[in-house]
C-alpha atoms as a PDB file:
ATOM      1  CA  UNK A   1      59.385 -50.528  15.434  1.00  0.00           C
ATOM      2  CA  UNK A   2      55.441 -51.237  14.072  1.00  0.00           C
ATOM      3  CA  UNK A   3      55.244 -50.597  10.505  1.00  0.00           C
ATOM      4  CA  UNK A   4      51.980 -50.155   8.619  1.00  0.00           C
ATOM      5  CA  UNK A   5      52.189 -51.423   5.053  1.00  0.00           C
ATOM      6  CA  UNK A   6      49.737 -50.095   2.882  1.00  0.00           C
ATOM      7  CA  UNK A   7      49.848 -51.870  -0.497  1.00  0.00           C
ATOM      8  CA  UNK A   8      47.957 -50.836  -3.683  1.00  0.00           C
ATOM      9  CA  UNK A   9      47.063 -54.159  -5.776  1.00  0.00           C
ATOM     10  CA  UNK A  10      46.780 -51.980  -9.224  1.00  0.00           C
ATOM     11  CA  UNK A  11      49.860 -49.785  -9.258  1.00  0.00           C
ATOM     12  CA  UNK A  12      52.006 -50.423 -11.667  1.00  0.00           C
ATOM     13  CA  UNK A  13      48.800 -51.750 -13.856  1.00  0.00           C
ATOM     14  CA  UNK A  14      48.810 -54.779 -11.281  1.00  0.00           C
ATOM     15  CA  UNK A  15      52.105 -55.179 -10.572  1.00  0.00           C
ATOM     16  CA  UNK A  16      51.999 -54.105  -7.061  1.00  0.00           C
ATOM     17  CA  UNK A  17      49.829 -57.275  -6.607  1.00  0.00           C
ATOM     18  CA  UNK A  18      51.903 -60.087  -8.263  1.00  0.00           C
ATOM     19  CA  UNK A  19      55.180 -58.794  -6.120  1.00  0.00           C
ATOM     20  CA  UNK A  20      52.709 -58.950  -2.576  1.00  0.00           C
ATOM     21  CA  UNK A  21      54.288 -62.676  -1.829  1.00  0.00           C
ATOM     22  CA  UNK A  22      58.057 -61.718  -2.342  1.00  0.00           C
ATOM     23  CA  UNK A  23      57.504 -58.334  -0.467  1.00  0.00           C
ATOM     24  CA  UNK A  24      55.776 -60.170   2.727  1.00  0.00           C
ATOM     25  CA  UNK A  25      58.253 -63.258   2.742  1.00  0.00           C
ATOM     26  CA  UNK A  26      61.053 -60.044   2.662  1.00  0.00           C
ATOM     27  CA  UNK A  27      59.920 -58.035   5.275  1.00  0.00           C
ATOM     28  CA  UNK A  28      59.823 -61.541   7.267  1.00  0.00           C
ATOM     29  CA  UNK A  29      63.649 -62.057   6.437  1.00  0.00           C
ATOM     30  CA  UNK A  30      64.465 -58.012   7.954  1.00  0.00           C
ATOM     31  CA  UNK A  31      62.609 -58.867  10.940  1.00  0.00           C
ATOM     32  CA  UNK A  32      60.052 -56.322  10.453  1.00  0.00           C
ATOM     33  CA  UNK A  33      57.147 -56.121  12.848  1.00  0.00           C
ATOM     34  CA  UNK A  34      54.322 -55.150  10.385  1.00  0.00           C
ATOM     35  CA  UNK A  35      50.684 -55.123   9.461  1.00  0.00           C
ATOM     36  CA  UNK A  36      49.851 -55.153   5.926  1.00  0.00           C
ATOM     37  CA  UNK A  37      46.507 -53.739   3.969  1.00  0.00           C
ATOM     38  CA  UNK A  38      46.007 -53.702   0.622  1.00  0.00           C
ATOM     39  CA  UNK A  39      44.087 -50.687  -0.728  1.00  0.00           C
ATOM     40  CA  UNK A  40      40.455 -51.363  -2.273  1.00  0.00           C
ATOM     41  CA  UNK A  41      39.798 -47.835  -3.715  1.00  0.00           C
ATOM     42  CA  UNK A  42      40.497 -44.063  -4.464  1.00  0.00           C
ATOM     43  CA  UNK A  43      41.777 -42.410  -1.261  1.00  0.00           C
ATOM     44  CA  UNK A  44      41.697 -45.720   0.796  1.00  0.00           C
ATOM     45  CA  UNK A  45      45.364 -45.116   1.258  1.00  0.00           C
ATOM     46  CA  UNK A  46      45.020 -41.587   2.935  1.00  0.00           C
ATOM     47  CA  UNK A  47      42.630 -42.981   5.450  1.00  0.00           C
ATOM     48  CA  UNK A  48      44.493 -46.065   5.983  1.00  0.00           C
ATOM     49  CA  UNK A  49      47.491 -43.718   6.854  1.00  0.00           C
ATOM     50  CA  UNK A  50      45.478 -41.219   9.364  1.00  0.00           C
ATOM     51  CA  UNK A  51      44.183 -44.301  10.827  1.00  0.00           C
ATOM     52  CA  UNK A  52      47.540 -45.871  11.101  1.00  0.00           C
ATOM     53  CA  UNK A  53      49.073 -42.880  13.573  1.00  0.00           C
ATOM     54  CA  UNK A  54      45.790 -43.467  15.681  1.00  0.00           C
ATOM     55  CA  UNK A  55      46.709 -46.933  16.354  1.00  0.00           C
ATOM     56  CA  UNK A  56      50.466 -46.493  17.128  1.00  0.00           C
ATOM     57  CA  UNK A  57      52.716 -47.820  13.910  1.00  0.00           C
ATOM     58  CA  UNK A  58      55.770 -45.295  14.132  1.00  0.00           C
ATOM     59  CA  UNK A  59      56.851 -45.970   9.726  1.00  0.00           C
ATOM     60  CA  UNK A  60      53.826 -45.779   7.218  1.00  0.00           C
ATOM     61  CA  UNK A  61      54.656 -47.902   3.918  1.00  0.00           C
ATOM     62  CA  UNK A  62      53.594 -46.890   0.841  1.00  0.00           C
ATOM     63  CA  UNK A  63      53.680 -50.164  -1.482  1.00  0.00           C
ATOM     64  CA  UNK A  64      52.743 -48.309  -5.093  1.00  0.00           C
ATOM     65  CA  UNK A  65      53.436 -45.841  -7.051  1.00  0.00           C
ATOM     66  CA  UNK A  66      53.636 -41.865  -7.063  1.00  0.00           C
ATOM     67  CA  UNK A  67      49.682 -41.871  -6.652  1.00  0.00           C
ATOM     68  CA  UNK A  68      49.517 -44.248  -3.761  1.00  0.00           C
ATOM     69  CA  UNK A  69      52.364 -42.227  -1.895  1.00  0.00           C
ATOM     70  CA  UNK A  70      50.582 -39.160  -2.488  1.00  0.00           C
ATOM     71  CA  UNK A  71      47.276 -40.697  -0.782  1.00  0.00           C
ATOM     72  CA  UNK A  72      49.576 -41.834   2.646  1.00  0.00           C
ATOM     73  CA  UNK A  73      51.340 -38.078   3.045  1.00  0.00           C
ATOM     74  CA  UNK A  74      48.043 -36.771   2.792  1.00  0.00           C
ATOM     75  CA  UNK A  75      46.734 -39.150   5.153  1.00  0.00           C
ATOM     76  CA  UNK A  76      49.833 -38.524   7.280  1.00  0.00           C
ATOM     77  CA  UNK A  77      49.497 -34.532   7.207  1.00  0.00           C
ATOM     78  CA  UNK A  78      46.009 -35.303   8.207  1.00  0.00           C
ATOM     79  CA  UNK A  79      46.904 -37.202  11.827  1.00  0.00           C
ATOM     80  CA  UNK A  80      49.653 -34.688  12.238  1.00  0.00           C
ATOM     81  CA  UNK A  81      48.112 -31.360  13.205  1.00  0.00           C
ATOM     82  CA  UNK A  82      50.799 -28.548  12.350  1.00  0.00           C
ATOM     83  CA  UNK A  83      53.923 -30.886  13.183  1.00  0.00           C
ATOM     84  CA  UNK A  84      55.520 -33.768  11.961  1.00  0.00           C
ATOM     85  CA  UNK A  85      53.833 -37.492  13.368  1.00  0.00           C
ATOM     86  CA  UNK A  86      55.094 -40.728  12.151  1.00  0.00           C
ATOM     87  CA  UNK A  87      57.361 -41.560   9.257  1.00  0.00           C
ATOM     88  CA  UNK A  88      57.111 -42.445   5.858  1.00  0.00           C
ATOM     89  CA  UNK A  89      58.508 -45.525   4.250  1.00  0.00           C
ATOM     90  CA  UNK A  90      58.238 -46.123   0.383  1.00  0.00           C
ATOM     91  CA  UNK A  91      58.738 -49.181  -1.767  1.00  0.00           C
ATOM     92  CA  UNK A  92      58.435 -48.249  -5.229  1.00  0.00           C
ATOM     93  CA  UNK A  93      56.444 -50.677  -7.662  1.00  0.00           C
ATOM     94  CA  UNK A  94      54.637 -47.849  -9.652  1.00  0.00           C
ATOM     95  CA  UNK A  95      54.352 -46.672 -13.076  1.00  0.00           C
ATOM     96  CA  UNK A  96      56.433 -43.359 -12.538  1.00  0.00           C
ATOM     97  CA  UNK A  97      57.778 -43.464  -8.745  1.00  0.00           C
ATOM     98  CA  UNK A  98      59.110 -39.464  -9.284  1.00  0.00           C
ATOM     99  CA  UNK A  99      59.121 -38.720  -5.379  1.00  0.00           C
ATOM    100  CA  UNK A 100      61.283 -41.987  -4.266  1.00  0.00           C
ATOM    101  CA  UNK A 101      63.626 -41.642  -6.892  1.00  0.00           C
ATOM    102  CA  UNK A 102      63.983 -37.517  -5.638  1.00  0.00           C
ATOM    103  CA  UNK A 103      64.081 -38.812  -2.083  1.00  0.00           C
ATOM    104  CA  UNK A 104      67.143 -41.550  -2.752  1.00  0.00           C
ATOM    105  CA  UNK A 105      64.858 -44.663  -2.395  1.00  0.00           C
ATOM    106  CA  UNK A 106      66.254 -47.533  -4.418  1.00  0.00           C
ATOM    107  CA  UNK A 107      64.277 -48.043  -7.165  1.00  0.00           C
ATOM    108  CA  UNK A 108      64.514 -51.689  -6.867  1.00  0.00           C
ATOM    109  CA  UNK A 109      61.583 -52.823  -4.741  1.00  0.00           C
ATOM    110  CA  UNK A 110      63.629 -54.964  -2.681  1.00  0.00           C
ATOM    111  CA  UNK A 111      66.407 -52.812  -1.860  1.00  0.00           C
ATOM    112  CA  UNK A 112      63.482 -50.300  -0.855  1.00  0.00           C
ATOM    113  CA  UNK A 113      62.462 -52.577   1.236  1.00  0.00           C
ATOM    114  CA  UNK A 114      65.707 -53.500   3.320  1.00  0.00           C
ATOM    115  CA  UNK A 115      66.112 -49.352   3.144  1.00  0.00           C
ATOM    116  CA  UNK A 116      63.396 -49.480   6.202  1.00  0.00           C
ATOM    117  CA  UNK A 117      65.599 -51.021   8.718  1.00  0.00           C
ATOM    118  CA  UNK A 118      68.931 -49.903   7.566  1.00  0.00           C
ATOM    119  CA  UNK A 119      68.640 -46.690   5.403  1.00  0.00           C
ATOM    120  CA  UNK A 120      68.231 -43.438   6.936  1.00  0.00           C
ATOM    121  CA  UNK A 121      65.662 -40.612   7.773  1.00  0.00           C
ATOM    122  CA  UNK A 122      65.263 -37.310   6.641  1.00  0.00           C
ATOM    123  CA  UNK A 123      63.026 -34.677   6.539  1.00  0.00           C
ATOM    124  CA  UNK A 124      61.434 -33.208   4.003  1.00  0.00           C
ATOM    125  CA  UNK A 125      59.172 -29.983   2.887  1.00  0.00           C
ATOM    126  CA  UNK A 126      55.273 -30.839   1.716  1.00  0.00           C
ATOM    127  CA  UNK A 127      53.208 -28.755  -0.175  1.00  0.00           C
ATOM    128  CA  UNK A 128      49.436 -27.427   0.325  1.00  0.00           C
ATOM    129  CA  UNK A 129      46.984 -26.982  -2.436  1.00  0.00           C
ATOM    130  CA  UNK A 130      43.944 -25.862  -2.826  1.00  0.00           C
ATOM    131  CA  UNK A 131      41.947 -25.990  -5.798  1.00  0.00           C
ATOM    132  CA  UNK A 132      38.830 -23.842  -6.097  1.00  0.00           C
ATOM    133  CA  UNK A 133      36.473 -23.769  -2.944  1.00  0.00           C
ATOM    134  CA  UNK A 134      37.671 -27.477  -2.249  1.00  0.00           C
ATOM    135  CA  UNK A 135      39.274 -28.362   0.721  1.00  0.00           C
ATOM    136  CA  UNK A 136      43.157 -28.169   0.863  1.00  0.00           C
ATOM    137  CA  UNK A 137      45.232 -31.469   0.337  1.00  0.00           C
ATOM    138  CA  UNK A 138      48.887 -31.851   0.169  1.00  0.00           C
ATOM    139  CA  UNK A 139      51.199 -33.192  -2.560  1.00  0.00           C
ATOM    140  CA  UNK A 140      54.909 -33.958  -1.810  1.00  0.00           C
ATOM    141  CA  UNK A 141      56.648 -33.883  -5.411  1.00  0.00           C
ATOM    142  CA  UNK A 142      54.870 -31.665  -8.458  1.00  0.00           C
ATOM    143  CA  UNK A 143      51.590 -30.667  -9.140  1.00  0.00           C
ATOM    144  CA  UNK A 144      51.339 -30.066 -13.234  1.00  0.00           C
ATOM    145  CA  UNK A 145      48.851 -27.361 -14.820  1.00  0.00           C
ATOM    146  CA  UNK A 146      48.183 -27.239 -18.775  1.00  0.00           C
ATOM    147  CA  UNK A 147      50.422 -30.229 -20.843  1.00  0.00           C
ATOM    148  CA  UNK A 148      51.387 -32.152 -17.966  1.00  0.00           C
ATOM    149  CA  UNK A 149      47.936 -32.583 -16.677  1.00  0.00           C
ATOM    150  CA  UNK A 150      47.066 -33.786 -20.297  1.00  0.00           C
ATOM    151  CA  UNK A 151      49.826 -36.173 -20.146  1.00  0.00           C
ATOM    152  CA  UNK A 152      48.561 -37.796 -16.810  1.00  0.00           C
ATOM    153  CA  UNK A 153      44.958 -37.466 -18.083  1.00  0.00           C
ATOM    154  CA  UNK A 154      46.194 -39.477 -21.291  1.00  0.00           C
ATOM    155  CA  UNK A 155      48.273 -41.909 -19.663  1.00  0.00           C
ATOM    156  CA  UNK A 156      45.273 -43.277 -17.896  1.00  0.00           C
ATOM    157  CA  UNK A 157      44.422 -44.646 -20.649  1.00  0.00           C
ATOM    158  CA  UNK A 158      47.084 -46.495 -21.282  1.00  0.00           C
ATOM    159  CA  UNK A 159      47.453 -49.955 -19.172  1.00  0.00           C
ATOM    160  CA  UNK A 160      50.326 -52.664 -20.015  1.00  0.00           C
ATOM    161  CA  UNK A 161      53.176 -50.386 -19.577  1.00  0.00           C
ATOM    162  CA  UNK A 162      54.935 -48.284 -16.814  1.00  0.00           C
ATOM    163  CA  UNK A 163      57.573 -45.805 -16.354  1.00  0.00           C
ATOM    164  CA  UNK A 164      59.372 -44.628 -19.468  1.00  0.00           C
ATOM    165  CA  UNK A 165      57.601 -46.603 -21.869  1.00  0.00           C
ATOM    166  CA  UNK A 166      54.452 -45.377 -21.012  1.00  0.00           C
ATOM    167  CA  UNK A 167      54.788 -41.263 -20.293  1.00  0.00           C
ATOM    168  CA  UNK A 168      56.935 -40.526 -23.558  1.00  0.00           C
ATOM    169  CA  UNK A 169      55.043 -41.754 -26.288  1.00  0.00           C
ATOM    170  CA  UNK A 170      51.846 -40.008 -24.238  1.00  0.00           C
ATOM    171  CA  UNK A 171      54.115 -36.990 -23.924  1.00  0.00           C
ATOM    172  CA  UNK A 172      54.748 -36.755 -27.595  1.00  0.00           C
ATOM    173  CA  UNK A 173      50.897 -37.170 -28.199  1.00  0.00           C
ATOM    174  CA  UNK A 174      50.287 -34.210 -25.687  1.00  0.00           C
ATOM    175  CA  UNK A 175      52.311 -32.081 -27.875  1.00  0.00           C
ATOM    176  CA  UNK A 176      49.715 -32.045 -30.581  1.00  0.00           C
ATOM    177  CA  UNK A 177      46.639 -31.660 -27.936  1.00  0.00           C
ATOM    178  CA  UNK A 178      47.741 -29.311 -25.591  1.00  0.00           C
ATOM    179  CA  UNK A 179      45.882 -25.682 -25.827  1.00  0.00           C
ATOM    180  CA  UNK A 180      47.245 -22.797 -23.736  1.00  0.00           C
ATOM    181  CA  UNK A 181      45.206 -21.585 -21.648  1.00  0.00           C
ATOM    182  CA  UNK A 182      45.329 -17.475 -20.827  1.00  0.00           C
ATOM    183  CA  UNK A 183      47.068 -17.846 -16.856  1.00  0.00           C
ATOM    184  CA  UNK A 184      47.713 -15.484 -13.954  1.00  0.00           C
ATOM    185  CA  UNK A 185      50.705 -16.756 -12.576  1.00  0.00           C
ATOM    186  CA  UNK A 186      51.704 -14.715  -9.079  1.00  0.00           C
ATOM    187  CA  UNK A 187      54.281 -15.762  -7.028  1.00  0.00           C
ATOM    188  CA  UNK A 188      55.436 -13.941  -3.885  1.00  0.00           C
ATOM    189  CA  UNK A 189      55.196 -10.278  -5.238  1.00  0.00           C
ATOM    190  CA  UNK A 190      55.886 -11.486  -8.973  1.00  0.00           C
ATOM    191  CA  UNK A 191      52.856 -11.463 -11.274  1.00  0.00           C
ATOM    192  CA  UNK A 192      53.017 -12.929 -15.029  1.00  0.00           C
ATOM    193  CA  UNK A 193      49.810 -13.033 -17.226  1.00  0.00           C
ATOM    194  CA  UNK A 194      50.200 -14.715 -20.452  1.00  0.00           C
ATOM    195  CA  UNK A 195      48.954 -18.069 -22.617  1.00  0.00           C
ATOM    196  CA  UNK A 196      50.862 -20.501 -20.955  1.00  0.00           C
ATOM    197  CA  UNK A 197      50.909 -24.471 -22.316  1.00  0.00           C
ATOM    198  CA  UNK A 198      52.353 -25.396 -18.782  1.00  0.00           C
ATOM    199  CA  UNK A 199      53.515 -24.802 -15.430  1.00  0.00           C
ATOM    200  CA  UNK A 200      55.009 -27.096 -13.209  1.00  0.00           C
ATOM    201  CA  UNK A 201      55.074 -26.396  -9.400  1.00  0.00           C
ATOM    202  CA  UNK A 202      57.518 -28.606  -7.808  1.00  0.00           C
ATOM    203  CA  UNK A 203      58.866 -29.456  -4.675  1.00  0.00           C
ATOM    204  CA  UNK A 204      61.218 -32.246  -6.141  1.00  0.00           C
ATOM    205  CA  UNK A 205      63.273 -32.825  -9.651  1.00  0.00           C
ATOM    206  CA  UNK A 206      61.753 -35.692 -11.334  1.00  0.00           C
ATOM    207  CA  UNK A 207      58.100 -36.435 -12.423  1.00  0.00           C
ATOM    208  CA  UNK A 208      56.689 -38.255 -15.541  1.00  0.00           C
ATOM    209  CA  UNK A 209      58.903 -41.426 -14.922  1.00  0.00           C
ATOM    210  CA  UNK A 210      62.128 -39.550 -16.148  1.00  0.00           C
ATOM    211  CA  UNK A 211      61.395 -35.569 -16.727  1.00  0.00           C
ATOM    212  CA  UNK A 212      63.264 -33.329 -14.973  1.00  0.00           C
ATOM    213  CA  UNK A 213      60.943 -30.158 -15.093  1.00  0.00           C
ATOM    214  CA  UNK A 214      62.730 -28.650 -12.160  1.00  0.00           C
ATOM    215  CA  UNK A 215      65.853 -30.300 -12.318  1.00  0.00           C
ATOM    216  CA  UNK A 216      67.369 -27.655  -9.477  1.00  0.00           C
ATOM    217  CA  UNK A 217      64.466 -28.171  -6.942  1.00  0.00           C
ATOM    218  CA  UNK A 218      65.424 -29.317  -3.144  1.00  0.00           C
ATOM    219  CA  UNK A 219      62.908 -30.965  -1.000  1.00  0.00           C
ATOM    220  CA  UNK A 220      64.174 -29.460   1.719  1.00  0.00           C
ATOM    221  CA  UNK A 221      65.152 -25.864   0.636  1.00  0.00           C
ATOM    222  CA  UNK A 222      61.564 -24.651   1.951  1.00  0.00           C
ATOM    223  CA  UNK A 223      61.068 -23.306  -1.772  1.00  0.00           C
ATOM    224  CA  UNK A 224      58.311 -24.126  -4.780  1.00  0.00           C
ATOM    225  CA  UNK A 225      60.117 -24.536  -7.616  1.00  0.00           C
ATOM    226  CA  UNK A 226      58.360 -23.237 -11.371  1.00  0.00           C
ATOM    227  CA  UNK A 227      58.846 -24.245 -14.393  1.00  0.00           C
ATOM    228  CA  UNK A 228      56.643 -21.767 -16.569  1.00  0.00           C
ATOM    229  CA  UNK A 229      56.567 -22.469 -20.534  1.00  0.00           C
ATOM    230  CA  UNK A 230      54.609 -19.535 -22.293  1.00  0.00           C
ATOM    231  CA  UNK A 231      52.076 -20.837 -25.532  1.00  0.00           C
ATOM    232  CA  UNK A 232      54.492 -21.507 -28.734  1.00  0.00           C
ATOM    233  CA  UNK A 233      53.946 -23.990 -31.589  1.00  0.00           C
ATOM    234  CA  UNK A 234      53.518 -27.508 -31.128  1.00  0.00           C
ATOM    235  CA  UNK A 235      57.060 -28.264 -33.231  1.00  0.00           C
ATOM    236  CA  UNK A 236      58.593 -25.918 -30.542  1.00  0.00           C
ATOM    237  CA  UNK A 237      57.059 -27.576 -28.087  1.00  0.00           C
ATOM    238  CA  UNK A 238      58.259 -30.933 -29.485  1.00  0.00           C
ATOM    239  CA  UNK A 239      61.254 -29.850 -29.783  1.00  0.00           C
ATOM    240  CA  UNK A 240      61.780 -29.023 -26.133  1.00  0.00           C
ATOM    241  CA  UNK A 241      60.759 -32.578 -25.165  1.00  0.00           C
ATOM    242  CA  UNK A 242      64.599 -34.385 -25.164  1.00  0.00           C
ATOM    243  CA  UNK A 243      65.639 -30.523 -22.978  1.00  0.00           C
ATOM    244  CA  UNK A 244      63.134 -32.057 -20.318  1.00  0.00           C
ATOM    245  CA  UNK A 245      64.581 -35.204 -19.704  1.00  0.00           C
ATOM    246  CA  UNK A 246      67.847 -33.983 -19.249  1.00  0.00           C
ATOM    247  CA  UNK A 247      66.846 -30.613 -17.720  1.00  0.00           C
ATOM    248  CA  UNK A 248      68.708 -28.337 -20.007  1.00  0.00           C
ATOM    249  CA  UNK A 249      65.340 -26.242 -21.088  1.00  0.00           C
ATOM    250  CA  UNK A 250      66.164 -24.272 -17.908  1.00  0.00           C
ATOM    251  CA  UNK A 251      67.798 -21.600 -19.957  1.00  0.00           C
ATOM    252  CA  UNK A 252      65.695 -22.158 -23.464  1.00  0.00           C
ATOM    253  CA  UNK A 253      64.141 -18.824 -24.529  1.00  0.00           C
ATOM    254  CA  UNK A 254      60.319 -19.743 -23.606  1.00  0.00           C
ATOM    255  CA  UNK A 255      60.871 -20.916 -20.329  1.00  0.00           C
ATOM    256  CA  UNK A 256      60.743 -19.217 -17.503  1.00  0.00           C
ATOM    257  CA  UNK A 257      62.437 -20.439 -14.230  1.00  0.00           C
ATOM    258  CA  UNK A 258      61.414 -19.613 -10.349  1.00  0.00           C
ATOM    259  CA  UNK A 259      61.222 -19.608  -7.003  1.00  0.00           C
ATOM    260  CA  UNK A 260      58.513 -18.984  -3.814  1.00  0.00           C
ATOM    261  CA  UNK A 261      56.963 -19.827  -1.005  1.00  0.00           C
ATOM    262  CA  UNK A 262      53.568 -18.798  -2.462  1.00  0.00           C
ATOM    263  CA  UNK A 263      52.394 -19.549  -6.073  1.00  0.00           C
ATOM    264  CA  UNK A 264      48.555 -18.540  -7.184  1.00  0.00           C
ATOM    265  CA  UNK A 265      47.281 -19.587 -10.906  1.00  0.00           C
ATOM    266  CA  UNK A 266      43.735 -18.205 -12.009  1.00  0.00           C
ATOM    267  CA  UNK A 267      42.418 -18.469 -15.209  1.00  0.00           C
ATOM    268  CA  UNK A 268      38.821 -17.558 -16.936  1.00  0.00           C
ATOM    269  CA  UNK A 269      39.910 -20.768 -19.457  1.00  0.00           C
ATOM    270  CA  UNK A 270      39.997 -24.383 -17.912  1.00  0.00           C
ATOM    271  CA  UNK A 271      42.827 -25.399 -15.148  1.00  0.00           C
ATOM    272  CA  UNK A 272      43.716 -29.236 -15.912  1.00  0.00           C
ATOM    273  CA  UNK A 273      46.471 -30.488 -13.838  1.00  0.00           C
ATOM    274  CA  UNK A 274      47.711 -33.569 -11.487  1.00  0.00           C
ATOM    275  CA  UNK A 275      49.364 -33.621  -8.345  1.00  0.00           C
ATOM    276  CA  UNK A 276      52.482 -36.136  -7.741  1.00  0.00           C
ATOM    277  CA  UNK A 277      50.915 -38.428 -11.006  1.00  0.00           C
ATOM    278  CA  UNK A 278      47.211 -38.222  -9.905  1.00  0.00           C
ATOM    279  CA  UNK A 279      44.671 -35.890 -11.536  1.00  0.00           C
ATOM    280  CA  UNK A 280      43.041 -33.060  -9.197  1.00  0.00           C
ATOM    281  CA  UNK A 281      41.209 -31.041 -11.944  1.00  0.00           C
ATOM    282  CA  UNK A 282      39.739 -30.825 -15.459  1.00  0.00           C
ATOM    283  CA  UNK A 283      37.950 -27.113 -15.256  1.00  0.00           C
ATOM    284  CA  UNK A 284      39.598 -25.602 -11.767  1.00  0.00           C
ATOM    285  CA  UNK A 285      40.068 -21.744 -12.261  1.00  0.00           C
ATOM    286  CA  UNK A 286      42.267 -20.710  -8.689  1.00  0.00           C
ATOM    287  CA  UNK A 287      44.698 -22.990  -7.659  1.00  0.00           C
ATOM    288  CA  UNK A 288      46.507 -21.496  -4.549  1.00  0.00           C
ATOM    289  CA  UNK A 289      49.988 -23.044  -3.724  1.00  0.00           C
ATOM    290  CA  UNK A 290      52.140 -23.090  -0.048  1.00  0.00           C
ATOM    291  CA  UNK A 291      55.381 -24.941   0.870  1.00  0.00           C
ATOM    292  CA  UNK A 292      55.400 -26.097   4.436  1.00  0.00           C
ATOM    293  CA  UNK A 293      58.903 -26.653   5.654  1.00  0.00           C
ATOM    294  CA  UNK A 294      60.257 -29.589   6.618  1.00  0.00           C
ATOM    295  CA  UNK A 295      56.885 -31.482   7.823  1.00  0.00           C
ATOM    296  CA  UNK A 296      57.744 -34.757   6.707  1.00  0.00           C
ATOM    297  CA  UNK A 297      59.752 -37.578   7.517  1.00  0.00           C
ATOM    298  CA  UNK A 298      60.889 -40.324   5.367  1.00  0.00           C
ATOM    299  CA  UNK A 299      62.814 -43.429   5.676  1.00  0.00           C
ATOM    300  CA  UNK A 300      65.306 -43.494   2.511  1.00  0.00           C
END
């Protein structure tokens, strides 16, 4: 098998760089026929990915985080047309690393790594987005709208730590920024209009590094999962932050659970959100949703 390894220097605030030599000198020891590129910008990733089905490698690596394996399914979707081409490897050295945790890929580096030639692969549903009049992209594990877009937008800011360390104290700071904006939430013949201080659309559990917004959700059940919390105070809110990390807000009064295939938000206010870690918009007002069913593979 030809592997493409596409490795982003900064994730993990650099740490994807300082573990290049023990990830090369590893893939050596598993025999792995591979090429490896480091990424040199935004969105390098995606087009190293599209590129890489062009050329013939049959497993795409993404060596990063969340972001970085958001850039390769997009660049993936991209070469594929409407069915599945290639397969996705992923060797977590990111700050949060949500969608290989969901997927069951070791979230030791190295055991990620000897997953490629001895794990398994399954397939997977991806999501399509589109956010105003921009072109559609894809995301593979949650896209965020109101507080967790703040909390991506804040953790940016943020750049010694990674994973739990670095999205709860940003969460808790959220808590006292976060204004609800006035949302149309419809959802396959459902229709909700309220202030709403979030909604998570998900296609997996995890996201944040350790929240489980959608702790029910199924990559492969062909289904968005929502998590929709309407506008209360900010010591509710702050009080609902240990419920998220264990998932047990599901049935807490201001939440409001769901299912579709389709999920539009508009709003006359601001849309901020991310999509699998990275942020997509600060003042979107449509954001149309669609799950695609089992479109990707992945080696886990």
């Amino acid at each position: 098998m030809k592997f493409k390894v596409i490795l982003n220097p900064v994730a993990g605030r650099g740490y994807g760089a300082r573990v290049e030599p023990d990830l090369r000198r590893l893939l050596e020891a598993e025999g792995l026929e591979f090429d490896l590129t480091r990424t040199t910008g935004f969105w390098h990733a995606a087009e190293l990915a599209e590129r890489a089905v062009s050329e013939g490698f049959e497993t795409v690596v993404a060596v990063g985080g969340d972001g970085t394996t958001h850039e390769v399914v997009n660049g993936l979707m991209a070469a594929s047309k409407e069915g599945v081409v290639g397969t996705l490897g992923v060797v977590p050295v990111g700050s949060g690393s949500d969608f290989a945790n969901n997927v069951g890929v070791p979230a030791d580096w190295a055991d990620a790594c000897r997953r490629l030639t001895r794990g398994q692969t399954r397939v997977v549903d991806v999501c399509r987005i589109a956010v105003d009049d921009q072109p559609p992209r894809y995301f593979d594990n949650t896209v965020n709208i109101g507080f967790g877009g703040i909390v991506t937008r804040e953790a940016y800011k943020v750049k010694w730590v990674r994973g739990m360390a670095l999205y709860l104290p940003v969460v808790l700071k959220t808590v006292f920024l976060t204004q609800a904006p006035h949302m149309t939430i419809e959802y396959d013949g459902q229709k909700l209009t309220m202030p709403t201080a979030m909604l998570c659309v998900a296609n997996g559990a995890r996201e944040g590094g350790g929240f489980f917004c959608t702790p029910d959700a199924q990559l492969d059940d062909g289904l968005l999962d929502l998590c929709i919390v309407r506008e209360i105070g900010r010591l509710a809110m702050l009080s609902l932050v240990p419920r998220f990390m264990d998932g047990s807000h599901v049935h807490h009064e201001p939440i409001t659970m769901a299912r579709a295939e389709r999920v539009v938000v508009s709003s006359a206010d601001a849309l901020i959100a991310h999509a699998d870690g990275e942020m997509i918009c600060t003042d979107a007002h449509r954001i149309a949703f669609e799950i695609l069913p089992r479109r990707l593979q992945v080696r886990c």
